[in-house]
Protein backbone atom coordinates (compact mmCIF):
# COMPACT_ATOMS: atom_id res chain seq x y z
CA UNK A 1 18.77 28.95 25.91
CA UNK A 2 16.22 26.30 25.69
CA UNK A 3 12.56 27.28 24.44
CA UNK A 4 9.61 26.29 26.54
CA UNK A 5 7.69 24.37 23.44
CA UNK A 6 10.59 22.17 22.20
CA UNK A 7 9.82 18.41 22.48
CA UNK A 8 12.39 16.91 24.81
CA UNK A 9 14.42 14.67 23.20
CA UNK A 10 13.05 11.39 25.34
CA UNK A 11 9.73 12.29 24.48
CA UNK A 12 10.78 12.89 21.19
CA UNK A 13 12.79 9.31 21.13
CA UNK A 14 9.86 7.77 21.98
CA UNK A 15 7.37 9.11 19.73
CA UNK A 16 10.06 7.85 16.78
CA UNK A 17 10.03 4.45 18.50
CA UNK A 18 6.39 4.11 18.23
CA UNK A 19 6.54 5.45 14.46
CA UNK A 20 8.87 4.16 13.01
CA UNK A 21 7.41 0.82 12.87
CA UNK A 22 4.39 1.98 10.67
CA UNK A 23 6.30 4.11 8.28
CA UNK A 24 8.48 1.25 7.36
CA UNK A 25 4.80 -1.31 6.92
CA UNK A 26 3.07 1.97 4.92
CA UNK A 27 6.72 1.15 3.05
CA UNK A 28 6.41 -1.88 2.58
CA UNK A 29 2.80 -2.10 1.49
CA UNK A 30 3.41 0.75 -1.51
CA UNK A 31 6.21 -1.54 -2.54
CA UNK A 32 3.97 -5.09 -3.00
CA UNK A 33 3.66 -5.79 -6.44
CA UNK A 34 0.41 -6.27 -8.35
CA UNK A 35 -2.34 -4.40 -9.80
CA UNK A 36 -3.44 -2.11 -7.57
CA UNK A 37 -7.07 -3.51 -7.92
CA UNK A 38 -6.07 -6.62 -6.94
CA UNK A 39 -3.84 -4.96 -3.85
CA UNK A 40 -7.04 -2.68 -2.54
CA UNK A 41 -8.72 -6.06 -3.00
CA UNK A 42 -6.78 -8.12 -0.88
CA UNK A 43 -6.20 -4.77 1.76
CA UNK A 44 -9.90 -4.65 2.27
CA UNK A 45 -10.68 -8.23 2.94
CA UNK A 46 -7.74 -8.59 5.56
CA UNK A 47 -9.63 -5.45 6.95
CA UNK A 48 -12.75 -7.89 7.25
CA UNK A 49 -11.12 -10.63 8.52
CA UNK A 50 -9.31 -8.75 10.86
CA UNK A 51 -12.40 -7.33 12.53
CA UNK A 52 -13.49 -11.06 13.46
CA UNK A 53 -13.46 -12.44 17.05
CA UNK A 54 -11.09 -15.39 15.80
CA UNK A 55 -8.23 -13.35 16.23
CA UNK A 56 -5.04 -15.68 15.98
CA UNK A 57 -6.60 -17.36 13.05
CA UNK A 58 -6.86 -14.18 10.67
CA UNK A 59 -4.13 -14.54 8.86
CA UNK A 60 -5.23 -18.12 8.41
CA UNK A 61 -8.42 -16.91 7.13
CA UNK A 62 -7.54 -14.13 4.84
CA UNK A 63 -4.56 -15.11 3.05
CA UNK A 64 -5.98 -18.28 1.64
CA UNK A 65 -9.64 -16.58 0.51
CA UNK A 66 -7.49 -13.97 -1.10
CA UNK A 67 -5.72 -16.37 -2.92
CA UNK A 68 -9.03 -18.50 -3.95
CA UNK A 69 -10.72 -15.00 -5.21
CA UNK A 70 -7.17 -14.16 -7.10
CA UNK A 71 -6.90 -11.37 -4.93
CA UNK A 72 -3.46 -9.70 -3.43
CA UNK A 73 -2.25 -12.36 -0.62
CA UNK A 74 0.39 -10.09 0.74
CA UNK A 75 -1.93 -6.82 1.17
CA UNK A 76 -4.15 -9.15 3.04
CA UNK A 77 -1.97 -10.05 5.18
CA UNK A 78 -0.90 -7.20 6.09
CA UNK A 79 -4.58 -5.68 6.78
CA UNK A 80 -5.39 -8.34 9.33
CA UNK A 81 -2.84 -6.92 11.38
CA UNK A 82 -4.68 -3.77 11.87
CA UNK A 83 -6.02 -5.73 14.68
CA UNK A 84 -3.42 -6.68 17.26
CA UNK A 85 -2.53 -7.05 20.85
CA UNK A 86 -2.91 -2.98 21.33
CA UNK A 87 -6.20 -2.39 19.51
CA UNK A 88 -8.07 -5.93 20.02
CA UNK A 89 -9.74 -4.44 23.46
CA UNK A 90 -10.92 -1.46 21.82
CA UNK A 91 -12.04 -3.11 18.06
CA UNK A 92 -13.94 -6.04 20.17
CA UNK A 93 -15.52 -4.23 22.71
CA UNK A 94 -17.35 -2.45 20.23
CA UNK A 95 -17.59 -5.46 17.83
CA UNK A 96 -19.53 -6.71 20.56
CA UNK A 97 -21.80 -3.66 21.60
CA UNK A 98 -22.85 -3.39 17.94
CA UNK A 99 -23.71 -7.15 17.58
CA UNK A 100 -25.12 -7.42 20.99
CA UNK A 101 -27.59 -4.63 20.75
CA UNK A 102 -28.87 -5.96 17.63
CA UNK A 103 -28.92 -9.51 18.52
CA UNK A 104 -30.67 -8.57 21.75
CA UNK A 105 -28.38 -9.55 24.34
CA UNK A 106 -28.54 -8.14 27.62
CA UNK A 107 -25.12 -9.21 29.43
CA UNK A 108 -23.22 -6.58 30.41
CA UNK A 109 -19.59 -6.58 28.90
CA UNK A 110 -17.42 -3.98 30.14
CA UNK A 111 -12.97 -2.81 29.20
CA UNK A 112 -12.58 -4.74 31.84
CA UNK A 113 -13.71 -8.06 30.83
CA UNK A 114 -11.43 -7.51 27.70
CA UNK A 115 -8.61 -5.90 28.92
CA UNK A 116 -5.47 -8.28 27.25
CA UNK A 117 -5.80 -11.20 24.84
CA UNK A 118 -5.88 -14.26 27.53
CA UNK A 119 -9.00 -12.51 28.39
CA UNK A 120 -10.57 -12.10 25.10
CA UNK A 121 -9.75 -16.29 24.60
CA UNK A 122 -11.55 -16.76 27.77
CA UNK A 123 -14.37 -14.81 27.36
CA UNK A 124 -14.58 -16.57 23.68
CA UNK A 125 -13.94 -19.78 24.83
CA UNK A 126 -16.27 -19.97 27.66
CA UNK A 127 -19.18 -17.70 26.70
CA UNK A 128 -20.12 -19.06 23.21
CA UNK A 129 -22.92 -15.92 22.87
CA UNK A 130 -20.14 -13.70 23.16
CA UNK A 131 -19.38 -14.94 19.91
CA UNK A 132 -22.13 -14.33 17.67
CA UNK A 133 -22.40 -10.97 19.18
CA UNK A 134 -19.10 -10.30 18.20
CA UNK A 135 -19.61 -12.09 14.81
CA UNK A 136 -22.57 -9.52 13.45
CA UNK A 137 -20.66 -6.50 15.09
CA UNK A 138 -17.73 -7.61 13.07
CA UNK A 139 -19.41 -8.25 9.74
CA UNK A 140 -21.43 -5.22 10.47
CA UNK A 141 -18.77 -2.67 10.89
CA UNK A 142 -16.06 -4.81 9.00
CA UNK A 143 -17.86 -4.17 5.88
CA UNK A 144 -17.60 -0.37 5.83
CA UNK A 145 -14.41 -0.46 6.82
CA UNK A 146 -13.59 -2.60 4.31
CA UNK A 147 -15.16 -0.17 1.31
CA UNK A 148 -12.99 2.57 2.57
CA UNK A 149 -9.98 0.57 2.88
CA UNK A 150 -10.50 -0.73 -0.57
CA UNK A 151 -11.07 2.94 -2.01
CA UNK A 152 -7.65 4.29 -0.07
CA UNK A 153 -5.20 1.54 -1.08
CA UNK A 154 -6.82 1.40 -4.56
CA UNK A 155 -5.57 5.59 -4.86
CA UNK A 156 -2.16 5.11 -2.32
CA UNK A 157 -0.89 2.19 -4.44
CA UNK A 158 -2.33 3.60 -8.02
CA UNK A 159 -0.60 6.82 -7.45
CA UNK A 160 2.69 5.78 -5.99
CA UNK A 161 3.13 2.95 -8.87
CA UNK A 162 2.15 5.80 -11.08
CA UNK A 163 5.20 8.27 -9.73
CA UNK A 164 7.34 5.15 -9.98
CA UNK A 165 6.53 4.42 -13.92
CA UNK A 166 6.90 8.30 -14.65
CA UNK A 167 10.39 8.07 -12.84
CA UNK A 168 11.33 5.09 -15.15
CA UNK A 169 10.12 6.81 -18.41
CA UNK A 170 12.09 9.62 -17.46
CA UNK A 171 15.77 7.54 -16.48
CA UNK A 172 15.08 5.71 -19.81
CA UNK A 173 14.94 9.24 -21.77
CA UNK A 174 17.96 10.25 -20.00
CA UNK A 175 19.58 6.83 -20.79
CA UNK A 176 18.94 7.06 -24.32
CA UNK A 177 19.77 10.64 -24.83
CA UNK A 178 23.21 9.76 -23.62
CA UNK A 179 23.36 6.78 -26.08
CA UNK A 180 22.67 8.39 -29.40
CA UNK A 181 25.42 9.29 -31.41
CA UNK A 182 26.15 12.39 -32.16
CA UNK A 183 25.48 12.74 -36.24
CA UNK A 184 28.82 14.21 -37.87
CA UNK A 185 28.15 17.72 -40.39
CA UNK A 186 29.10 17.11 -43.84
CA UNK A 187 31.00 19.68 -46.10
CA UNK A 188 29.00 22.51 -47.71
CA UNK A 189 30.51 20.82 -51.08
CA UNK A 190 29.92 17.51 -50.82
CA UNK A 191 26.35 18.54 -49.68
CA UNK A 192 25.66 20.62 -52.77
CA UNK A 193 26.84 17.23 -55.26
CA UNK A 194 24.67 14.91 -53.41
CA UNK A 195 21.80 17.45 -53.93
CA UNK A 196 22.66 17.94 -57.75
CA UNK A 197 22.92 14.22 -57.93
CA UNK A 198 26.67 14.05 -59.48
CA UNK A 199 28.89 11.72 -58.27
CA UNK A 200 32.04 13.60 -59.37
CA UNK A 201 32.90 16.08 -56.82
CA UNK A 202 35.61 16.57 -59.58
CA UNK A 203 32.85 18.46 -62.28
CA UNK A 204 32.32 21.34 -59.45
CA UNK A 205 35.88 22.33 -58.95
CA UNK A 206 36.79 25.77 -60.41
CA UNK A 207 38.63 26.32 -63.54
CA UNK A 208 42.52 26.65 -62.98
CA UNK A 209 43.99 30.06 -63.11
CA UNK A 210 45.82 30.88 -66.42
């Protein structure tokens, strides 16, 4: 008999669809090599790339800077795709409420104005205020987000390269213990002449029987 709070297995299908794709990048990211300075580096300033209007060009942006600053080119990569086609309309609209209200602009800019990419484009191409607004909201929140992205990576990578040298340390014990040879146990005899110092195992014999 079924119970009533079991996931179905569609919905359950589903939900590993729509997972699956960010364990494997959370993966993929612990596996980048560097220091994990320069990775939380690198993470944080895709982060602040990402959260500019000139989405498109971020990866543009971010991977050369990262290499000019000697920071981790493939971590910031990957950051700048925390925005993307499903979380532009949300990271923009309030991108743009944040620089807007400080800016002082009054036009009204609602979901719907933003509601898939070719709209964002338009809206950027055609509306160049739009920009600037969306420029200090960016810098303003990207910065924040970009400390605390900085601060996780820097303890996600430095722990899981830390578990991964521990590991090694470990095989390389086992590998060695296996190696050694086994030292063979000498005679109780011979023992006793090398610890007397006479050569002539001969001297310590006992006297024949008469």
């Amino acid at each position: 008999m079924m119970k009533k709070n079991s996931t179905p297995p569609q919905a359950a299908s589903t939900e590993n669809r729509l997972l699956a794709p960010l364990v494997r990048t959370y993966e993929r990211f612990l596996k980048i090599r560097g220091k994990p300075r320069e990775i939380a580096l690198g993470f944080a300033l895709g982060l602040f790339v990402g959260m500019t209007p000139f989405i498109g060009l971020h990866t543009v942006m971010a991977v050369p800077l990262a290499a000019l600053l000697k920071w981790n080119k493939i971590s910031a990569a990957v950051a700048v795709w925390f925005t993307n086609a499903a979380t532009a309309p949300f990271i923009y609209s309030i991108t743009y409420i944040v620089g807007a209200h400080i800016a002082g602009i009054k036009k009204v800019f609602s979901w719907k104005d933003i509601e898939s990419l070719s709209a964002v484009y338009h809206l950027i191409l055609h509306t160049p205020e739009i920009i600037w607004a969306m420029v200090i909201g960016g810098v303003l929140l990207g910065l924040p987000l970009a400390v605390a992205g900085y601060y996780l990576a820097f303890f996600v990578v430095g722990r899981y390269q830390e578990k991964i040298k521990i590991k090694r340390k470990e095989s390389k014990k086992r590998r060695s213990r296996k190696r050694k040879p086994r030292k063979r146990s000498v005679p109780a005899t011979i023992k006793e002449v090398l610890s007397t110092g006479n050569t002539n195992p001969s001297s310590h014999q006992e006297p024949p029987l008469k």
